[in-house]
ModelCIF file with pLDDT and N, C-alpha, C, O atoms, coordinates in Angstrom:
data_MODEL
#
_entry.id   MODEL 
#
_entity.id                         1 
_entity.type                       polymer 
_entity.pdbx_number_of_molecules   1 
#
_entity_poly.entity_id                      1 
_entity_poly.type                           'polypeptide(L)' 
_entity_poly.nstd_linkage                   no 
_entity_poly.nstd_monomer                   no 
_entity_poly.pdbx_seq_one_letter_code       
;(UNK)(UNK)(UNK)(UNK)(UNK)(UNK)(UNK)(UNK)(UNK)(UNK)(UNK)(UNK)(UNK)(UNK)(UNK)(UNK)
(UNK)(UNK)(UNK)(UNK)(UNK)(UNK)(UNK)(UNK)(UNK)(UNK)(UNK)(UNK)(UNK)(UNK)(UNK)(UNK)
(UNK)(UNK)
;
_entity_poly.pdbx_seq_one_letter_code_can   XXXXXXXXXXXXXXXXXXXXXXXXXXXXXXXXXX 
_entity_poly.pdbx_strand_id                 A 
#
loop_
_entity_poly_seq.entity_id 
_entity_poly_seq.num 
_entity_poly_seq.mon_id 
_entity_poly_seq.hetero 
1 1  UNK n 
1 2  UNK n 
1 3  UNK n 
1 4  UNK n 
1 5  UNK n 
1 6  UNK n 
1 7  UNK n 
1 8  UNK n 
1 9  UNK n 
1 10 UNK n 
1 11 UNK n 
1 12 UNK n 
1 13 UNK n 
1 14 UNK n 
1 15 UNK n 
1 16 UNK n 
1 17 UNK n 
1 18 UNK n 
1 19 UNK n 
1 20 UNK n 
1 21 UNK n 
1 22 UNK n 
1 23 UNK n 
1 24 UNK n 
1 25 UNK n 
1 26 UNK n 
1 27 UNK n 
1 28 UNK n 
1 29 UNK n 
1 30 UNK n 
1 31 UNK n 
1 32 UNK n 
1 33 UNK n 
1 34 UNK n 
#
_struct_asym.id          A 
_struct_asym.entity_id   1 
#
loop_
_ma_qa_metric.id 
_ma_qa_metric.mode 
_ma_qa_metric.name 
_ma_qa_metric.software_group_id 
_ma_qa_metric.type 
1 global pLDDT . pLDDT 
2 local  pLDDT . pLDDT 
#
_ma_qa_metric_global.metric_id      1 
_ma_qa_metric_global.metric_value   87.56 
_ma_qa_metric_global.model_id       1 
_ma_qa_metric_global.ordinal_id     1 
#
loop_
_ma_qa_metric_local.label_asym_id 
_ma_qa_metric_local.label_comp_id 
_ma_qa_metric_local.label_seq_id 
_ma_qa_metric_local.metric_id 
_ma_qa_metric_local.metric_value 
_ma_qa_metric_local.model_id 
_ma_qa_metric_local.ordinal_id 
A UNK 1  2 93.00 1 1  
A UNK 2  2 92.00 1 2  
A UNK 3  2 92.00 1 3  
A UNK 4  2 91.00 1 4  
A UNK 5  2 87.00 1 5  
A UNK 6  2 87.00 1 6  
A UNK 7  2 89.00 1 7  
A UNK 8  2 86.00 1 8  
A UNK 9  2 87.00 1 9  
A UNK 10 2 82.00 1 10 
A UNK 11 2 81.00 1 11 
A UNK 12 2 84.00 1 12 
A UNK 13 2 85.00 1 13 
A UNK 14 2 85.00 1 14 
A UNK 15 2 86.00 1 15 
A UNK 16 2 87.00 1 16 
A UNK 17 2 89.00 1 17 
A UNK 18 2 90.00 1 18 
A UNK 19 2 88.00 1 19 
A UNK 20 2 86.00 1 20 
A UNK 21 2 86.00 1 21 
A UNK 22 2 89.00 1 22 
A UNK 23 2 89.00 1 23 
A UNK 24 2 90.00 1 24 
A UNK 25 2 90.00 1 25 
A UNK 26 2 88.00 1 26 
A UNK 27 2 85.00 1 27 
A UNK 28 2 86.00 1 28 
A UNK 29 2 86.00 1 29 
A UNK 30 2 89.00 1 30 
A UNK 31 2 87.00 1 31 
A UNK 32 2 89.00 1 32 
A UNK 33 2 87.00 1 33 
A UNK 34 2 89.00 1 34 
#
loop_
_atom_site.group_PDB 
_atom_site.id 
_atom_site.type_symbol 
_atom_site.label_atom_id 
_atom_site.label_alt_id 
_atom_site.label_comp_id 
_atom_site.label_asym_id 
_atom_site.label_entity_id 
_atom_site.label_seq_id 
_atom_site.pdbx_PDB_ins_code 
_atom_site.Cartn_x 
_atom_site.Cartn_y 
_atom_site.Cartn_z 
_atom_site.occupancy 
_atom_site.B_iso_or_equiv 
_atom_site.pdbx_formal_charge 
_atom_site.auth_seq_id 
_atom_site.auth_comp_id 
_atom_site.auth_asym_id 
_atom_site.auth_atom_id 
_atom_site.pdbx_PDB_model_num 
ATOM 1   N N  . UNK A 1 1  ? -3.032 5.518   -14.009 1.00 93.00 ? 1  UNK A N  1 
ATOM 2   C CA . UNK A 1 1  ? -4.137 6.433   -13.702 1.00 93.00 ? 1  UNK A CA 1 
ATOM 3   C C  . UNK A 1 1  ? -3.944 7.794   -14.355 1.00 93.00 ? 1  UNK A C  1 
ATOM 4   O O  . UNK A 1 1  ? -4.896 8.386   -14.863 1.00 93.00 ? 1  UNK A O  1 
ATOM 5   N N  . UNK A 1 2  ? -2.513 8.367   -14.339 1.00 92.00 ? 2  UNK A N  1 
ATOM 6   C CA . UNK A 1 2  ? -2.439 9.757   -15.411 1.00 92.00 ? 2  UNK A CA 1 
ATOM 7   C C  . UNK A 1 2  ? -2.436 9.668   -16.657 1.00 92.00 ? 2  UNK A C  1 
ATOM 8   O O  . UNK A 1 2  ? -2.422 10.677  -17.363 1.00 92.00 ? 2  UNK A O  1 
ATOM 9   N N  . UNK A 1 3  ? -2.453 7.781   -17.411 1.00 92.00 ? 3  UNK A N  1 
ATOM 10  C CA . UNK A 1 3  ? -2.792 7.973   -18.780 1.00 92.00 ? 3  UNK A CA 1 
ATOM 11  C C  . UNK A 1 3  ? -1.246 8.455   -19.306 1.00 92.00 ? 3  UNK A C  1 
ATOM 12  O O  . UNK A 1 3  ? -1.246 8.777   -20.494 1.00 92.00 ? 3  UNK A O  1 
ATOM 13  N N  . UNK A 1 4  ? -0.243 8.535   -18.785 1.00 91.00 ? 4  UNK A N  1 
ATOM 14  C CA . UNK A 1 4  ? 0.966  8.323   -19.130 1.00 91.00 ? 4  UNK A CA 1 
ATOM 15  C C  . UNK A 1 4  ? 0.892  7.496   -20.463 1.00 91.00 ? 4  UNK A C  1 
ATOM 16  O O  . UNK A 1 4  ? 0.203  6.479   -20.537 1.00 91.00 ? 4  UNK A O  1 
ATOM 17  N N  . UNK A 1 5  ? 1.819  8.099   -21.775 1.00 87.00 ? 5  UNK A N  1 
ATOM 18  C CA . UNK A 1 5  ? 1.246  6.995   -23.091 1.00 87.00 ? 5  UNK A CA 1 
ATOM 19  C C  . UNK A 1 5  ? 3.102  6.552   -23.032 1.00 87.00 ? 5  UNK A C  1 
ATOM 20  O O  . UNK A 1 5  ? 3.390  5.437   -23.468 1.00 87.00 ? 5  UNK A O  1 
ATOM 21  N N  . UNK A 1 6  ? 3.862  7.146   -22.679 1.00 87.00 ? 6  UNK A N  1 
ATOM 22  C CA . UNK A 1 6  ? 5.401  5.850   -22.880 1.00 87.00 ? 6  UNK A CA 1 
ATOM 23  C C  . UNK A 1 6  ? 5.749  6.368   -21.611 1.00 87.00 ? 6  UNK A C  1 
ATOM 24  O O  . UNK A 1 6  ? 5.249  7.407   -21.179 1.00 87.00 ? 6  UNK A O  1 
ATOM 25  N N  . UNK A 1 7  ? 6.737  5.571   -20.877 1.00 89.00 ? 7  UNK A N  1 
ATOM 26  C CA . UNK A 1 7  ? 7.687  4.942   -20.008 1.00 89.00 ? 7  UNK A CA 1 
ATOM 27  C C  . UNK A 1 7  ? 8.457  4.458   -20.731 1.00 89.00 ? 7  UNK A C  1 
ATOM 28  O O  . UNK A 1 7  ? 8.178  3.667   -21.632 1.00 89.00 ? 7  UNK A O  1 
ATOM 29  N N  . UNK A 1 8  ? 10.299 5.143   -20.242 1.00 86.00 ? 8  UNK A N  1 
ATOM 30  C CA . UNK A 1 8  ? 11.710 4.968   -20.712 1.00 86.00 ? 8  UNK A CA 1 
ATOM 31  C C  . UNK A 1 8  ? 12.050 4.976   -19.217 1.00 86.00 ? 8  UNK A C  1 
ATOM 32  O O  . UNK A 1 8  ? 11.927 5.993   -18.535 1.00 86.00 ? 8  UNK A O  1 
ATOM 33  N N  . UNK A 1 9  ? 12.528 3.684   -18.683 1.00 87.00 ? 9  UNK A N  1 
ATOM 34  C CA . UNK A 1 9  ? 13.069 3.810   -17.424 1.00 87.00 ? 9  UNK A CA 1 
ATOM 35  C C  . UNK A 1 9  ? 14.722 3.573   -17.700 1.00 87.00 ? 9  UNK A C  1 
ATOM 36  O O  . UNK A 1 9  ? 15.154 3.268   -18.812 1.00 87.00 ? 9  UNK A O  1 
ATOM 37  N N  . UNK A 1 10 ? 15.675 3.786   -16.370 1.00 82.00 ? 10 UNK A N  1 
ATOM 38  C CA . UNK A 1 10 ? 17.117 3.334   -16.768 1.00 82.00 ? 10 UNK A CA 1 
ATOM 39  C C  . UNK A 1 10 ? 17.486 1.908   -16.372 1.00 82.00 ? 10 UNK A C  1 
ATOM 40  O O  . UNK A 1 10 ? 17.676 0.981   -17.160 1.00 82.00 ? 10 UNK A O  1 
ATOM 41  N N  . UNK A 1 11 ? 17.584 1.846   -14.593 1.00 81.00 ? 11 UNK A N  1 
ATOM 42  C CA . UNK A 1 11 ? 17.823 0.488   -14.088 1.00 81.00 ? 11 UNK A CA 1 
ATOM 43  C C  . UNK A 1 11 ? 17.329 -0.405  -13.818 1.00 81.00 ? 11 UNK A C  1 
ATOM 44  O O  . UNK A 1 11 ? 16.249 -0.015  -13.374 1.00 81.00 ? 11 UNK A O  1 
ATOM 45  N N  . UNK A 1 12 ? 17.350 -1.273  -13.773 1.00 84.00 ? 12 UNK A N  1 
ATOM 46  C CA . UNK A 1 12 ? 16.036 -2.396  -13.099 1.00 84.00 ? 12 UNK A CA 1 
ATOM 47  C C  . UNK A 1 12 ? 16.091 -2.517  -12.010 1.00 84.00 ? 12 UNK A C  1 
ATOM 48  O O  . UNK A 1 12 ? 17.122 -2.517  -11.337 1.00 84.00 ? 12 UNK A O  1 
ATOM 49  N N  . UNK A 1 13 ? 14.509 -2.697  -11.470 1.00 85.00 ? 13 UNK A N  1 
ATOM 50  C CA . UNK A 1 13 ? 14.298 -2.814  -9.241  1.00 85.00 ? 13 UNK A CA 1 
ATOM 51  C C  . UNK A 1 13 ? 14.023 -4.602  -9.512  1.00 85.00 ? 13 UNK A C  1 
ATOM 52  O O  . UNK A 1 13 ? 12.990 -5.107  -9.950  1.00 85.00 ? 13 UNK A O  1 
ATOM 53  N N  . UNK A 1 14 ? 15.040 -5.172  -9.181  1.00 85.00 ? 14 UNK A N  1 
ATOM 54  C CA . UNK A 1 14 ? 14.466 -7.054  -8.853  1.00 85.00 ? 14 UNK A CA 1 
ATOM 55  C C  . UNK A 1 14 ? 14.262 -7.186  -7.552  1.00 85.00 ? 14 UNK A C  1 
ATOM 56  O O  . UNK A 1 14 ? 14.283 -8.342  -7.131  1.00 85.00 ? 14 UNK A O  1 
ATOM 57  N N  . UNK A 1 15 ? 14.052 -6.244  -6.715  1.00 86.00 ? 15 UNK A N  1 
ATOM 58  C CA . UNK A 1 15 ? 13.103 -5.960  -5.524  1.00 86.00 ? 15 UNK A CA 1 
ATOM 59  C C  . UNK A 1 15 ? 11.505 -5.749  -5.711  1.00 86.00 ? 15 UNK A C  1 
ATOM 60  O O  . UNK A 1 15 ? 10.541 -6.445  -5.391  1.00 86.00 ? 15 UNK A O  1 
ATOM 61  N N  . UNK A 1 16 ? 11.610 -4.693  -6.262  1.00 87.00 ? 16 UNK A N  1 
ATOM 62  C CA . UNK A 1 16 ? 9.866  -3.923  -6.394  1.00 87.00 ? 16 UNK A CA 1 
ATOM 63  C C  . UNK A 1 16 ? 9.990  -3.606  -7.667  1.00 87.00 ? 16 UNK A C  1 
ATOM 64  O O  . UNK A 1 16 ? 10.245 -2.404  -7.605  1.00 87.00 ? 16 UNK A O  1 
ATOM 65  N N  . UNK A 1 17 ? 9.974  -3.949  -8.971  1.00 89.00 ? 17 UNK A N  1 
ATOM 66  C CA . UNK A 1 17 ? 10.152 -3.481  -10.276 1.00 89.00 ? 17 UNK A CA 1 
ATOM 67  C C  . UNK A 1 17 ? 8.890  -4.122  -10.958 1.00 89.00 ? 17 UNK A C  1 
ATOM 68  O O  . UNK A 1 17 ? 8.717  -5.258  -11.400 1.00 89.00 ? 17 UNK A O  1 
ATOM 69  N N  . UNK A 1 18 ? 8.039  -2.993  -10.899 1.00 90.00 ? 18 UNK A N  1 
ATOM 70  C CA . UNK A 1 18 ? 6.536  -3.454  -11.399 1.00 90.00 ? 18 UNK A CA 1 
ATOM 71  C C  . UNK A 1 18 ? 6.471  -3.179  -13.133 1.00 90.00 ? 18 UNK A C  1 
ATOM 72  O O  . UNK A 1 18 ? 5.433  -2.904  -13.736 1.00 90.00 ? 18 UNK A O  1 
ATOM 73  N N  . UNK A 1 19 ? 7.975  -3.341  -13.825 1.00 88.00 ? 19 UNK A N  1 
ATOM 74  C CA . UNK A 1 19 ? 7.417  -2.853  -14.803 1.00 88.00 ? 19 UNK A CA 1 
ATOM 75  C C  . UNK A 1 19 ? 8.346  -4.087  -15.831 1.00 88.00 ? 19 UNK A C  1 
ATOM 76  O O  . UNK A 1 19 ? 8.876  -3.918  -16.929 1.00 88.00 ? 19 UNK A O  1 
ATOM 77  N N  . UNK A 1 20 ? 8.276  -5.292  -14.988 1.00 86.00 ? 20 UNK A N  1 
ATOM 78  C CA . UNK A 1 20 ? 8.701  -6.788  -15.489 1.00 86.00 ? 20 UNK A CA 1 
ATOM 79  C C  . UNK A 1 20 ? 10.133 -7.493  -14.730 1.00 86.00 ? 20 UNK A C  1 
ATOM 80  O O  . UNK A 1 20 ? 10.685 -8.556  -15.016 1.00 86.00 ? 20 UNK A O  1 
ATOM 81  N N  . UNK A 1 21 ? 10.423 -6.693  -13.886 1.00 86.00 ? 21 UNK A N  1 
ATOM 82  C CA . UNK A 1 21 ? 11.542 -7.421  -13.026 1.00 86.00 ? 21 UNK A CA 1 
ATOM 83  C C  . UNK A 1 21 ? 10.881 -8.074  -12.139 1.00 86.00 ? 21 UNK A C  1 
ATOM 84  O O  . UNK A 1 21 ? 11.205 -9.246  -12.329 1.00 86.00 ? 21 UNK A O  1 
ATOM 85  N N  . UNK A 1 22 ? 9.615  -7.998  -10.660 1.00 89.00 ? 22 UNK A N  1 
ATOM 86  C CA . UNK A 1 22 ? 8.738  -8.740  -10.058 1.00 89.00 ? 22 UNK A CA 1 
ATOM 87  C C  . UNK A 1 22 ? 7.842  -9.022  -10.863 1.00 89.00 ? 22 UNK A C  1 
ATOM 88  O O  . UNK A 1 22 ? 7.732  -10.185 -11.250 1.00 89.00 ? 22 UNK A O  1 
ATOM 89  N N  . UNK A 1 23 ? 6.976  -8.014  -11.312 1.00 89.00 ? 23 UNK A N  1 
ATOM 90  C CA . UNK A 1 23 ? 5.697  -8.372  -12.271 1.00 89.00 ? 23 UNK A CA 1 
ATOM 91  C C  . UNK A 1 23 ? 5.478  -7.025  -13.125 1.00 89.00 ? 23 UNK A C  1 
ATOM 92  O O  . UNK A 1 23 ? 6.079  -5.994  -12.823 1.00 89.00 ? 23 UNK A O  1 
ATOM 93  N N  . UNK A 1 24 ? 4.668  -7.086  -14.104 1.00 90.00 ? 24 UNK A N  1 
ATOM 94  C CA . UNK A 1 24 ? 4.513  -5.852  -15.565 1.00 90.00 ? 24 UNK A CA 1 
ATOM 95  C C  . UNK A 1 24 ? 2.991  -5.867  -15.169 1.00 90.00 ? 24 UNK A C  1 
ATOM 96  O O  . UNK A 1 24 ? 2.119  -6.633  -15.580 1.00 90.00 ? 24 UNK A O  1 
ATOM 97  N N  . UNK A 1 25 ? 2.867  -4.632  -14.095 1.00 90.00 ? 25 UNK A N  1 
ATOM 98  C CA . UNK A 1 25 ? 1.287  -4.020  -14.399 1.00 90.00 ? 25 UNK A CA 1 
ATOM 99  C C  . UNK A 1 25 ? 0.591  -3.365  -15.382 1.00 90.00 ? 25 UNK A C  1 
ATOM 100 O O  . UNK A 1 25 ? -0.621 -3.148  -15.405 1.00 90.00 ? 25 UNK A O  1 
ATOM 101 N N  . UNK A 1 26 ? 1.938  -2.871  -16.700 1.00 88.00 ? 26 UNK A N  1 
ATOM 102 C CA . UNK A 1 26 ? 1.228  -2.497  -17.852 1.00 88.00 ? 26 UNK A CA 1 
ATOM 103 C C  . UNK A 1 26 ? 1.237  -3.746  -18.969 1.00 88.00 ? 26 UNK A C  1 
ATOM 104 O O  . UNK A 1 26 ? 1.299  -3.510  -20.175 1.00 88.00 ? 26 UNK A O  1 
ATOM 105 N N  . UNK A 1 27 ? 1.173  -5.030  -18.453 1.00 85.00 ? 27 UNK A N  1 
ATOM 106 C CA . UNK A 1 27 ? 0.487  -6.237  -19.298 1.00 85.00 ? 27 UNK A CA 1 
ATOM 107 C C  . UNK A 1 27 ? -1.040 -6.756  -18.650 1.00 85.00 ? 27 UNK A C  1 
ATOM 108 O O  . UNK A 1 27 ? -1.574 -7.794  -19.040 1.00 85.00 ? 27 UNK A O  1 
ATOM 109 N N  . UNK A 1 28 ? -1.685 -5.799  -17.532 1.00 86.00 ? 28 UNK A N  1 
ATOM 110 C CA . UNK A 1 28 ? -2.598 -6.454  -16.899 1.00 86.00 ? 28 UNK A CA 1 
ATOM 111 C C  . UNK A 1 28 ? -3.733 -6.077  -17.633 1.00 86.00 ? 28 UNK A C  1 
ATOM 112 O O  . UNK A 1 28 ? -3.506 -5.392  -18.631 1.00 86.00 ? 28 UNK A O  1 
ATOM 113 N N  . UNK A 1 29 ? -4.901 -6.360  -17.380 1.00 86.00 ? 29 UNK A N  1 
ATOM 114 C CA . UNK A 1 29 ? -5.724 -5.579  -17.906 1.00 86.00 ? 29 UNK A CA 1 
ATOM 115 C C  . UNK A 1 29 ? -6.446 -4.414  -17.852 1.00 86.00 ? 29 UNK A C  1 
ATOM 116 O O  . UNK A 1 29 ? -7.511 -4.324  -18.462 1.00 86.00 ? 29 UNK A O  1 
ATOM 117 N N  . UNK A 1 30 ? -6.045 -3.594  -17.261 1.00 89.00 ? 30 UNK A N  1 
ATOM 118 C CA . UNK A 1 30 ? -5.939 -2.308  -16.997 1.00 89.00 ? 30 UNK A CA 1 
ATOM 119 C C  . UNK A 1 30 ? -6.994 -1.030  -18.245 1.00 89.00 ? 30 UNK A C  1 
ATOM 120 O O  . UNK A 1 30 ? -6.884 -1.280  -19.445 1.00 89.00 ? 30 UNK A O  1 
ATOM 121 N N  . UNK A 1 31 ? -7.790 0.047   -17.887 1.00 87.00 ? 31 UNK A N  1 
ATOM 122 C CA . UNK A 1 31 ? -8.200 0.529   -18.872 1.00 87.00 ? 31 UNK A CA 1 
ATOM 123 C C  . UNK A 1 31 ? -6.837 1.069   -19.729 1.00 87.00 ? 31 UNK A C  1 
ATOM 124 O O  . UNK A 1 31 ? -7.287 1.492   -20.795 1.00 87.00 ? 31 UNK A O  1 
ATOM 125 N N  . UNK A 1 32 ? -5.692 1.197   -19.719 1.00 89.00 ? 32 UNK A N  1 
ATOM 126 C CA . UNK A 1 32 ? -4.810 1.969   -19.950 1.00 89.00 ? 32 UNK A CA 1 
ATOM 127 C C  . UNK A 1 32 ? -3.533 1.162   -20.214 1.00 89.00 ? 32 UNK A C  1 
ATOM 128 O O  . UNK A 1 32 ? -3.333 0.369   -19.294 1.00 89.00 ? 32 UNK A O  1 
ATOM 129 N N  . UNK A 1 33 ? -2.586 1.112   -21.202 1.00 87.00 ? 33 UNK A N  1 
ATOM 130 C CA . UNK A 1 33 ? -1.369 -0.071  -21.053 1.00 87.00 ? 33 UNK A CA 1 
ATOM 131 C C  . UNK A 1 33 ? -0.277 1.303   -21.531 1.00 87.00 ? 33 UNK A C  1 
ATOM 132 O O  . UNK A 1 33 ? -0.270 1.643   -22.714 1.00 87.00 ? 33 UNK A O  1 
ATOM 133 N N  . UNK A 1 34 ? 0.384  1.842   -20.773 1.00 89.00 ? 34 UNK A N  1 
ATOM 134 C CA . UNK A 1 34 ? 1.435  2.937   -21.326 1.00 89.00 ? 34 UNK A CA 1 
ATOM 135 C C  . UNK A 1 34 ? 2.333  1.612   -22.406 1.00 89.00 ? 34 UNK A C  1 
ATOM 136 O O  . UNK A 1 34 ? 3.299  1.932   -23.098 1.00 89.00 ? 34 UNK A O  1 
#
């Protein structure tokens, strides 16, 4: 929603890790894919 254009994260969450450890909400279809 802020249109964020990159994400550099460090560790991985294989709890809540929405960014491909549970699931990648910036592969959805989204107006926006950081």
């Amino acid at each position: 929603n802020a249109r964020i254009g990159t994400v550099r994260y460090g560790a991985k969450d294989d709890k809540a890790g929405a960014c491909g450890s549970v699931l990648n909400l910036f592969e959805e279809r989204f107006n926006h894919r950081p």
